[in-house]
PDB file of N, CA and C in Angstrom:
ATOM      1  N   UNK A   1      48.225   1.712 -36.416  1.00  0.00           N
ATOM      2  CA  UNK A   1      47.079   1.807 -35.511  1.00  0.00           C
ATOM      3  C   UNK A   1      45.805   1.822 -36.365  1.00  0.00           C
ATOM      4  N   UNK A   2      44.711   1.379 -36.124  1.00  0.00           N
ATOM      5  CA  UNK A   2      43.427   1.144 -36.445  1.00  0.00           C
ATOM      6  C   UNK A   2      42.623   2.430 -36.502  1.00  0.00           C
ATOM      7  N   UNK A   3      42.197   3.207 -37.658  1.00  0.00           N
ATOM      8  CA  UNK A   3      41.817   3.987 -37.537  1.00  0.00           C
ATOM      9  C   UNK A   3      40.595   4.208 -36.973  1.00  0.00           C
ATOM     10  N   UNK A   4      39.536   3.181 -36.443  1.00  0.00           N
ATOM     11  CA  UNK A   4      38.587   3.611 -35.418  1.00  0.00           C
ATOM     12  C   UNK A   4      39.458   3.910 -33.483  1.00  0.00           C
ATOM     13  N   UNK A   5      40.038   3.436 -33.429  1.00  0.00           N
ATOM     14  CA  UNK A   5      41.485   3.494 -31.879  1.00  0.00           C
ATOM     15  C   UNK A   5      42.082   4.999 -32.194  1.00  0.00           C
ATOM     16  N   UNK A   6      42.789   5.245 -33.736  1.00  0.00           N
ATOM     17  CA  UNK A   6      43.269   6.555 -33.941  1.00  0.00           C
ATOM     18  C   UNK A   6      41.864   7.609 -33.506  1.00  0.00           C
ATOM     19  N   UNK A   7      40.580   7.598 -34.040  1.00  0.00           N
ATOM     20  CA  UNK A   7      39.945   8.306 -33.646  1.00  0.00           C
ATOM     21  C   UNK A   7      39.465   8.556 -32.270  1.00  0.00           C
ATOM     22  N   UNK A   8      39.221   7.238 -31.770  1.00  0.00           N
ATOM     23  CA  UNK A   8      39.044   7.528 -30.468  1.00  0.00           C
ATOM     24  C   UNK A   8      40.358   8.091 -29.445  1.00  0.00           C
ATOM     25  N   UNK A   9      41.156   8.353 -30.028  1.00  0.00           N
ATOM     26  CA  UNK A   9      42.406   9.004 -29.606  1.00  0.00           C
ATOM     27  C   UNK A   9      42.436  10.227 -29.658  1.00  0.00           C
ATOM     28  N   UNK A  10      41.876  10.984 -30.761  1.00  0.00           N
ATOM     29  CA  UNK A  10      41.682  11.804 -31.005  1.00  0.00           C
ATOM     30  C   UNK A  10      40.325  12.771 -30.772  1.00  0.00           C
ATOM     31  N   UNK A  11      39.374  12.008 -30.305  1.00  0.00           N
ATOM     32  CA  UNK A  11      38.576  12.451 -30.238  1.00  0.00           C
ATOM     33  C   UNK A  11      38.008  12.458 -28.317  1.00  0.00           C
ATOM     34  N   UNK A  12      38.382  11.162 -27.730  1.00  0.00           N
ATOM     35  CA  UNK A  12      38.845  11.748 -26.517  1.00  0.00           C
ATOM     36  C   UNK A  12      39.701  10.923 -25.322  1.00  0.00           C
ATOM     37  N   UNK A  13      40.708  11.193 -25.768  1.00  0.00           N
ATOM     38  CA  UNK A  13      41.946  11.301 -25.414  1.00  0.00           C
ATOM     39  C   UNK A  13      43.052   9.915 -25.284  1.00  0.00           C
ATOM     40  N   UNK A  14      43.627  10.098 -24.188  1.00  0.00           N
ATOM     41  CA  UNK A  14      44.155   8.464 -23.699  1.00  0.00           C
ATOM     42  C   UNK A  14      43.014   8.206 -23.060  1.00  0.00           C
ATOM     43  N   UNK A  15      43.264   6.934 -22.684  1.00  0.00           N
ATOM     44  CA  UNK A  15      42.636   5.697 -21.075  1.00  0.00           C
ATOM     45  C   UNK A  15      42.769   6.413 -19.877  1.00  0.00           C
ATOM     46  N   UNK A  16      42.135   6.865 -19.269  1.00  0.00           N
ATOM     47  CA  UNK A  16      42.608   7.040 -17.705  1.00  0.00           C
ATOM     48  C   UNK A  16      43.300   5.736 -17.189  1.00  0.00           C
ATOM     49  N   UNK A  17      44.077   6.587 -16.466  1.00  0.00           N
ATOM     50  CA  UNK A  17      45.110   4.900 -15.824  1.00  0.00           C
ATOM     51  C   UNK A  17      43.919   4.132 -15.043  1.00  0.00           C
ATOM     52  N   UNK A  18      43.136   4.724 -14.209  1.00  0.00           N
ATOM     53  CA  UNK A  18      42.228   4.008 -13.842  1.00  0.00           C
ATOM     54  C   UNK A  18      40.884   4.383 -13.769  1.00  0.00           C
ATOM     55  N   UNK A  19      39.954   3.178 -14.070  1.00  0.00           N
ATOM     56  CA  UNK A  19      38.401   3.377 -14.269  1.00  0.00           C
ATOM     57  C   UNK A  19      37.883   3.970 -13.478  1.00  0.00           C
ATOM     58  N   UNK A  20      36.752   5.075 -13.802  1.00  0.00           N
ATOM     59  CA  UNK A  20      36.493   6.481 -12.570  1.00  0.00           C
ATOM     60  C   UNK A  20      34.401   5.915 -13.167  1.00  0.00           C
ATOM     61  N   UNK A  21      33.726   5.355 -12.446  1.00  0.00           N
ATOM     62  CA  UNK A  21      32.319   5.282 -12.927  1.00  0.00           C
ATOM     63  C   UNK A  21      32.015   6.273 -13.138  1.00  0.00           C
ATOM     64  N   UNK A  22      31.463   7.034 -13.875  1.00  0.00           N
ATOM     65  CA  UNK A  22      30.816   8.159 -14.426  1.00  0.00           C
ATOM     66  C   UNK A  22      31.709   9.309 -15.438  1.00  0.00           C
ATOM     67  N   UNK A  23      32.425   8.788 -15.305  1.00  0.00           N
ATOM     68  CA  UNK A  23      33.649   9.373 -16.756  1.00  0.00           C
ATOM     69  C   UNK A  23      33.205   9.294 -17.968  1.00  0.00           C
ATOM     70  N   UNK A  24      33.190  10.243 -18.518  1.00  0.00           N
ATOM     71  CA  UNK A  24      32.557  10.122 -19.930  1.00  0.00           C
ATOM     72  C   UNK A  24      33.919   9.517 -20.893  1.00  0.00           C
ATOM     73  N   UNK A  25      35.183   9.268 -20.581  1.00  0.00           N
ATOM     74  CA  UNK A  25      36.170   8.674 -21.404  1.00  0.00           C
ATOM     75  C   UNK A  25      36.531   7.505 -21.096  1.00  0.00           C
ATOM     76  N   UNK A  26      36.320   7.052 -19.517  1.00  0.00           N
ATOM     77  CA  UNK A  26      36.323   5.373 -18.987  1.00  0.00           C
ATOM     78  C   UNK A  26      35.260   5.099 -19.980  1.00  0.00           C
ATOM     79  N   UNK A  27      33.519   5.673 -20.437  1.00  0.00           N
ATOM     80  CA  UNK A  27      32.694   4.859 -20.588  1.00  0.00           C
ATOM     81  C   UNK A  27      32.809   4.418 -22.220  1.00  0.00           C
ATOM     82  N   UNK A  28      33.467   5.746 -22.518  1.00  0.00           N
ATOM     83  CA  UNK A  28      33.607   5.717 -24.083  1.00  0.00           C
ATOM     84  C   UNK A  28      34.591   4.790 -24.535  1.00  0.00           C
ATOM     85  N   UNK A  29      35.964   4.784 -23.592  1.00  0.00           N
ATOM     86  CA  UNK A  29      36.709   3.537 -23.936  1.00  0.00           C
ATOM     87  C   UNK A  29      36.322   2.040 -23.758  1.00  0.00           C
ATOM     88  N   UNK A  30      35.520   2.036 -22.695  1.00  0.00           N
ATOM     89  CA  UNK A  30      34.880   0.740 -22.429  1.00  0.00           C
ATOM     90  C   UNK A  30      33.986   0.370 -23.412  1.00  0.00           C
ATOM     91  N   UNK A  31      33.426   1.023 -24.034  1.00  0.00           N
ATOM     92  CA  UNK A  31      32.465   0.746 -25.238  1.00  0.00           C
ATOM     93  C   UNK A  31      32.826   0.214 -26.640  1.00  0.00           C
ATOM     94  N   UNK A  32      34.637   0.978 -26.404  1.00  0.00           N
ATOM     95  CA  UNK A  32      35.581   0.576 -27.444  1.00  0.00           C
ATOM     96  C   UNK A  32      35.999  -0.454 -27.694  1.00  0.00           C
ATOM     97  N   UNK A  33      36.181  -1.142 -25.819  1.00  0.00           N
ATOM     98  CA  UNK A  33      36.329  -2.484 -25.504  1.00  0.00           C
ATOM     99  C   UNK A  33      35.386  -3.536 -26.155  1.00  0.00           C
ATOM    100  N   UNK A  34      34.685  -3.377 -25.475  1.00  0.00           N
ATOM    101  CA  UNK A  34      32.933  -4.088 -25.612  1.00  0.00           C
ATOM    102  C   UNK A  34      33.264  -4.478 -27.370  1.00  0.00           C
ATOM    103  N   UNK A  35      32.804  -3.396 -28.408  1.00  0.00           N
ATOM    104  CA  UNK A  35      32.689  -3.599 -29.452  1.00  0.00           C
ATOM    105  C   UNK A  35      34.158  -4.206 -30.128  1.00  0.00           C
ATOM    106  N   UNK A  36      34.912  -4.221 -29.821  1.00  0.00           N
ATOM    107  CA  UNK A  36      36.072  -5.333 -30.118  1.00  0.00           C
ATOM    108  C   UNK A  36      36.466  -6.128 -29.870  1.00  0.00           C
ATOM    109  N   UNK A  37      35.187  -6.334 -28.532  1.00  0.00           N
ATOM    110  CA  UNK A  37      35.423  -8.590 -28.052  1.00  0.00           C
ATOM    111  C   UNK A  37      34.498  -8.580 -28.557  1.00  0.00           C
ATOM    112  N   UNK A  38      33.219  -7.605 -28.733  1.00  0.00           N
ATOM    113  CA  UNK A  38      31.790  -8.648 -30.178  1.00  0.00           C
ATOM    114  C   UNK A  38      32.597  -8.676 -31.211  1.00  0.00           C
ATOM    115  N   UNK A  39      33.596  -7.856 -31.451  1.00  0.00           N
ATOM    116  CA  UNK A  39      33.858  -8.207 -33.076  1.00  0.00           C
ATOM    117  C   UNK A  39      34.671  -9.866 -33.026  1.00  0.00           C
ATOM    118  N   UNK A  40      35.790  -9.866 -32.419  1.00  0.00           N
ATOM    119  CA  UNK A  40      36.459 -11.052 -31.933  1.00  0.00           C
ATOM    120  C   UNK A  40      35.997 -12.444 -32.330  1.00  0.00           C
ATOM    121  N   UNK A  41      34.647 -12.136 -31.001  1.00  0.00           N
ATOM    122  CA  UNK A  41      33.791 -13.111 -30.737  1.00  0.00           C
ATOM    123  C   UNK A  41      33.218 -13.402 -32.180  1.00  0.00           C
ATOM    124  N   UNK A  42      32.612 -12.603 -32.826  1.00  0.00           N
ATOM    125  CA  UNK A  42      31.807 -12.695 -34.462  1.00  0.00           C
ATOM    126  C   UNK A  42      33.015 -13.586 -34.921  1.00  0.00           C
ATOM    127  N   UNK A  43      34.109 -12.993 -35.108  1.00  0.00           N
ATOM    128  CA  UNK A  43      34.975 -13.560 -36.251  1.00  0.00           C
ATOM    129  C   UNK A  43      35.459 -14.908 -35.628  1.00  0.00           C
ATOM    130  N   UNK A  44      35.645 -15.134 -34.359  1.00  0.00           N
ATOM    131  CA  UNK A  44      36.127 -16.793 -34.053  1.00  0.00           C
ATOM    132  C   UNK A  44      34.705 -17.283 -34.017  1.00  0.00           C
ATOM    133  N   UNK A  45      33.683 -16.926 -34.009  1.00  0.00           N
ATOM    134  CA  UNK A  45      32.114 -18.389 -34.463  1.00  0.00           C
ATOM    135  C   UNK A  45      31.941 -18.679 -35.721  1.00  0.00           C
ATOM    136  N   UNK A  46      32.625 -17.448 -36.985  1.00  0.00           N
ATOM    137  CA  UNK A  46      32.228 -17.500 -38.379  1.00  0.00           C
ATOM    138  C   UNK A  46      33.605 -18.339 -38.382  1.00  0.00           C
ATOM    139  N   UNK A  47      34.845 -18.033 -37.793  1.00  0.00           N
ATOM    140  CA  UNK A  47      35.758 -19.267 -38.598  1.00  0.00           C
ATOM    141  C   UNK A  47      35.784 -20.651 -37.841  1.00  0.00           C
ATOM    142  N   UNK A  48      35.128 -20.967 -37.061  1.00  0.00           N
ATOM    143  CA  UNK A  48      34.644 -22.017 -36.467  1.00  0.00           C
ATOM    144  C   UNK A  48      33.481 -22.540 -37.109  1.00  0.00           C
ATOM    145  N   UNK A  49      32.368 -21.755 -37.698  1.00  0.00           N
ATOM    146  CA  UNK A  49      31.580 -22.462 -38.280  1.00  0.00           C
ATOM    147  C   UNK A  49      32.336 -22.504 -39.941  1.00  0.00           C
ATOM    148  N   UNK A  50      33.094 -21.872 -40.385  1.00  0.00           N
ATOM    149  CA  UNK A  50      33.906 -22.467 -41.832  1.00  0.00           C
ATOM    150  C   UNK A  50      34.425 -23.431 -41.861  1.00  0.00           C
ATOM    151  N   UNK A  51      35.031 -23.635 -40.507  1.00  0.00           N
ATOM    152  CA  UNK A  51      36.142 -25.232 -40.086  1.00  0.00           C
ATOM    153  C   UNK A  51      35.041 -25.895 -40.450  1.00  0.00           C
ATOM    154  N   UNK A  52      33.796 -26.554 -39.532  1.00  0.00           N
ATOM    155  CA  UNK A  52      33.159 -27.230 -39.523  1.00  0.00           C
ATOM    156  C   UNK A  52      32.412 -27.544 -40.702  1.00  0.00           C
ATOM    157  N   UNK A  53      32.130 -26.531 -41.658  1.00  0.00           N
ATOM    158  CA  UNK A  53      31.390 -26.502 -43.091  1.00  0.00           C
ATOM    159  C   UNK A  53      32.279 -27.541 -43.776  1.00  0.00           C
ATOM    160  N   UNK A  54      33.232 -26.991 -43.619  1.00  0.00           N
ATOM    161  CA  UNK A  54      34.520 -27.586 -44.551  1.00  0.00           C
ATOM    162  C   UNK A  54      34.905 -28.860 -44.396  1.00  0.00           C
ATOM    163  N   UNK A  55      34.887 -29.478 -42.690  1.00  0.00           N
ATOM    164  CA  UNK A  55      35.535 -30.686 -42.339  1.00  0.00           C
ATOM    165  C   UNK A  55      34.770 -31.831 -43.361  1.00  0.00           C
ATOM    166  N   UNK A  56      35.571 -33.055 -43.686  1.00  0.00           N
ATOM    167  CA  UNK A  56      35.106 -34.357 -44.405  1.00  0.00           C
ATOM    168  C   UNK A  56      33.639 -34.704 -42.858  1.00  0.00           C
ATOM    169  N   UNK A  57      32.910 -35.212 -43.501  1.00  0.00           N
ATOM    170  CA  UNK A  57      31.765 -36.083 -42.831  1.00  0.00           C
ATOM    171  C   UNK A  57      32.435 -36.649 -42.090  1.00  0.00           C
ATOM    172  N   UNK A  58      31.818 -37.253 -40.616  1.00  0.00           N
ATOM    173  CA  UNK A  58      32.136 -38.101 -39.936  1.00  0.00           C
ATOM    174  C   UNK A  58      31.808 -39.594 -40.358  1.00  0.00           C
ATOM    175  N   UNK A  59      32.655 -40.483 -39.561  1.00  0.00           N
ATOM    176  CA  UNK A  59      32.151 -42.443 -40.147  1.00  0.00           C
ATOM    177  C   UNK A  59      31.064 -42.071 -39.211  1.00  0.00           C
ATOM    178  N   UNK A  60      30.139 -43.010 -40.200  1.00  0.00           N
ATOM    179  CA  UNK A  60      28.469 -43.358 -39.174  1.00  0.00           C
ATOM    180  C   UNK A  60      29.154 -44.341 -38.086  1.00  0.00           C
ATOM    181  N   UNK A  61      30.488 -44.558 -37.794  1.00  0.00           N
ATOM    182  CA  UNK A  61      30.705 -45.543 -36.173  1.00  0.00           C
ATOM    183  C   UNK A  61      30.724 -44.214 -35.203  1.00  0.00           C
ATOM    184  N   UNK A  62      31.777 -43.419 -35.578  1.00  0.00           N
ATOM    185  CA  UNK A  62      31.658 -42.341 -34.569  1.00  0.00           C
ATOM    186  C   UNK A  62      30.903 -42.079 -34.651  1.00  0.00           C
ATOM    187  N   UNK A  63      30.053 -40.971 -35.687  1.00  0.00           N
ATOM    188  CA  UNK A  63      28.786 -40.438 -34.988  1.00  0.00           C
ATOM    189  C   UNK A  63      27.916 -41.126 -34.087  1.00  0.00           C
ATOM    190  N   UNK A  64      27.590 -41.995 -34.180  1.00  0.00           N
ATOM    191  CA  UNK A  64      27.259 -43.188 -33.495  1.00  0.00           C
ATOM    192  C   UNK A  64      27.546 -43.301 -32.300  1.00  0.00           C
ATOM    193  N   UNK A  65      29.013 -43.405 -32.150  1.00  0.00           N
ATOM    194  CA  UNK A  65      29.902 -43.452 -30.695  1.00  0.00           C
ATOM    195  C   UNK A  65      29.340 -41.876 -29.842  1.00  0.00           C
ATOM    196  N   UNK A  66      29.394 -41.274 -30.697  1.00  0.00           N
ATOM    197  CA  UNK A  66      29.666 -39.611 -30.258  1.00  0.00           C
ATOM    198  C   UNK A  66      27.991 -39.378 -29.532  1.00  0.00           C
ATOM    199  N   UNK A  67      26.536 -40.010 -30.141  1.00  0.00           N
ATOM    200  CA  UNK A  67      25.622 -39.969 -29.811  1.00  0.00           C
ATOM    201  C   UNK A  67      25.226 -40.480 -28.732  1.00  0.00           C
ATOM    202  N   UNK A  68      25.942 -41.743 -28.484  1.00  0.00           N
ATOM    203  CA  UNK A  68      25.830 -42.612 -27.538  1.00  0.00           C
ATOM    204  C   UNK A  68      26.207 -41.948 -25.770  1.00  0.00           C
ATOM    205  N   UNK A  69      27.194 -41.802 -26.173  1.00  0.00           N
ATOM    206  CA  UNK A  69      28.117 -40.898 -25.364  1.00  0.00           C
ATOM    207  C   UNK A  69      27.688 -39.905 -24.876  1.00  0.00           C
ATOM    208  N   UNK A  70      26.769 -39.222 -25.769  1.00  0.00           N
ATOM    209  CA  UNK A  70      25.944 -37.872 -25.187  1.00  0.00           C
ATOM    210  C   UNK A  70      24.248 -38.144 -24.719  1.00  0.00           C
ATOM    211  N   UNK A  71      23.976 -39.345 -25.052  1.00  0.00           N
ATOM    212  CA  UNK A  71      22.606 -39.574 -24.962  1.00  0.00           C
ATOM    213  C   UNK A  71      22.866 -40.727 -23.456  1.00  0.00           C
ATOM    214  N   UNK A  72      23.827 -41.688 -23.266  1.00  0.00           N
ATOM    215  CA  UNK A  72      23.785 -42.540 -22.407  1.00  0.00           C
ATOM    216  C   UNK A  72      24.799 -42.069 -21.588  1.00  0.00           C
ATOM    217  N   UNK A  73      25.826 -41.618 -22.038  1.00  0.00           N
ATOM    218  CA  UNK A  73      27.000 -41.467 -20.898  1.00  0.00           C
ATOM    219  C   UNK A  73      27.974 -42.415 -20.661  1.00  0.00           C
ATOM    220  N   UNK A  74      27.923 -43.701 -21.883  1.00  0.00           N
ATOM    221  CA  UNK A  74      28.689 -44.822 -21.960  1.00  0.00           C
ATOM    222  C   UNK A  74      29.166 -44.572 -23.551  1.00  0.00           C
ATOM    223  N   UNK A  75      30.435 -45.219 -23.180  1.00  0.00           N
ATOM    224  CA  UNK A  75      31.648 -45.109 -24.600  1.00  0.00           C
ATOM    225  C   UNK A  75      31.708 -46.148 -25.321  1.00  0.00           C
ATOM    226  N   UNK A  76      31.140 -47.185 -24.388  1.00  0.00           N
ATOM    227  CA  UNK A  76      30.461 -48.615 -25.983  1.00  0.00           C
ATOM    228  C   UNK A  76      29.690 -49.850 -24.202  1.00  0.00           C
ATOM    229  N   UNK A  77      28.964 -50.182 -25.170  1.00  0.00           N
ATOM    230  CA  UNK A  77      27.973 -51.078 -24.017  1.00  0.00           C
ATOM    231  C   UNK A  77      28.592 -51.824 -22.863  1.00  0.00           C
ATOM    232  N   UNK A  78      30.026 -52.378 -23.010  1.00  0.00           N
ATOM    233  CA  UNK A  78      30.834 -52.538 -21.916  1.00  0.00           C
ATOM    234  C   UNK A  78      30.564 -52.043 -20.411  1.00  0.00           C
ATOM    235  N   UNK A  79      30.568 -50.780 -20.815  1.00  0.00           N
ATOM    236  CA  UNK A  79      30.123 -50.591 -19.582  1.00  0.00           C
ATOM    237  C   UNK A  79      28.860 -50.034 -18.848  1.00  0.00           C
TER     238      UNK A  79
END
């Protein structure tokens, strides 16, 4: 177990089985929540932006294609 989870275990208590608004241990666990989907969230944009650091360059056709596509809404002048 994660010793920030061990503390909040210890410091106050289990989860209520269910969320009570104004509970000082629903709000404290929810906060527990909160700050461990920002952490989540942090760590899948930093290894998403490493993928992308890392990937080889694109061919100037795709980028090209890929611009087109987002600027016109057509996938080659055809259509």
């Amino acid at each position: 177990m994660n010793p920030i989870k061990r503390a909040m275990l210890e410091y106050w208590g289990e989860r209520c089985e269910d969320y009570e608004e104004g509970c000082v241990v629903c709000d404290a666990w929810r906060e527990y929540d909160n700050l461990v989907m920002d952490n989540k969230i942090a760590n899948n944009l930093f290894l998403q932006e490493m993928v992308l650091r890392n990937a080889p360059p694109l061919d100037p056709a795709i980028r090209t294609a890929i611009n087109k596509l987002i600027v016109e809404r057509k996938p080659n002048d055809d259509n």
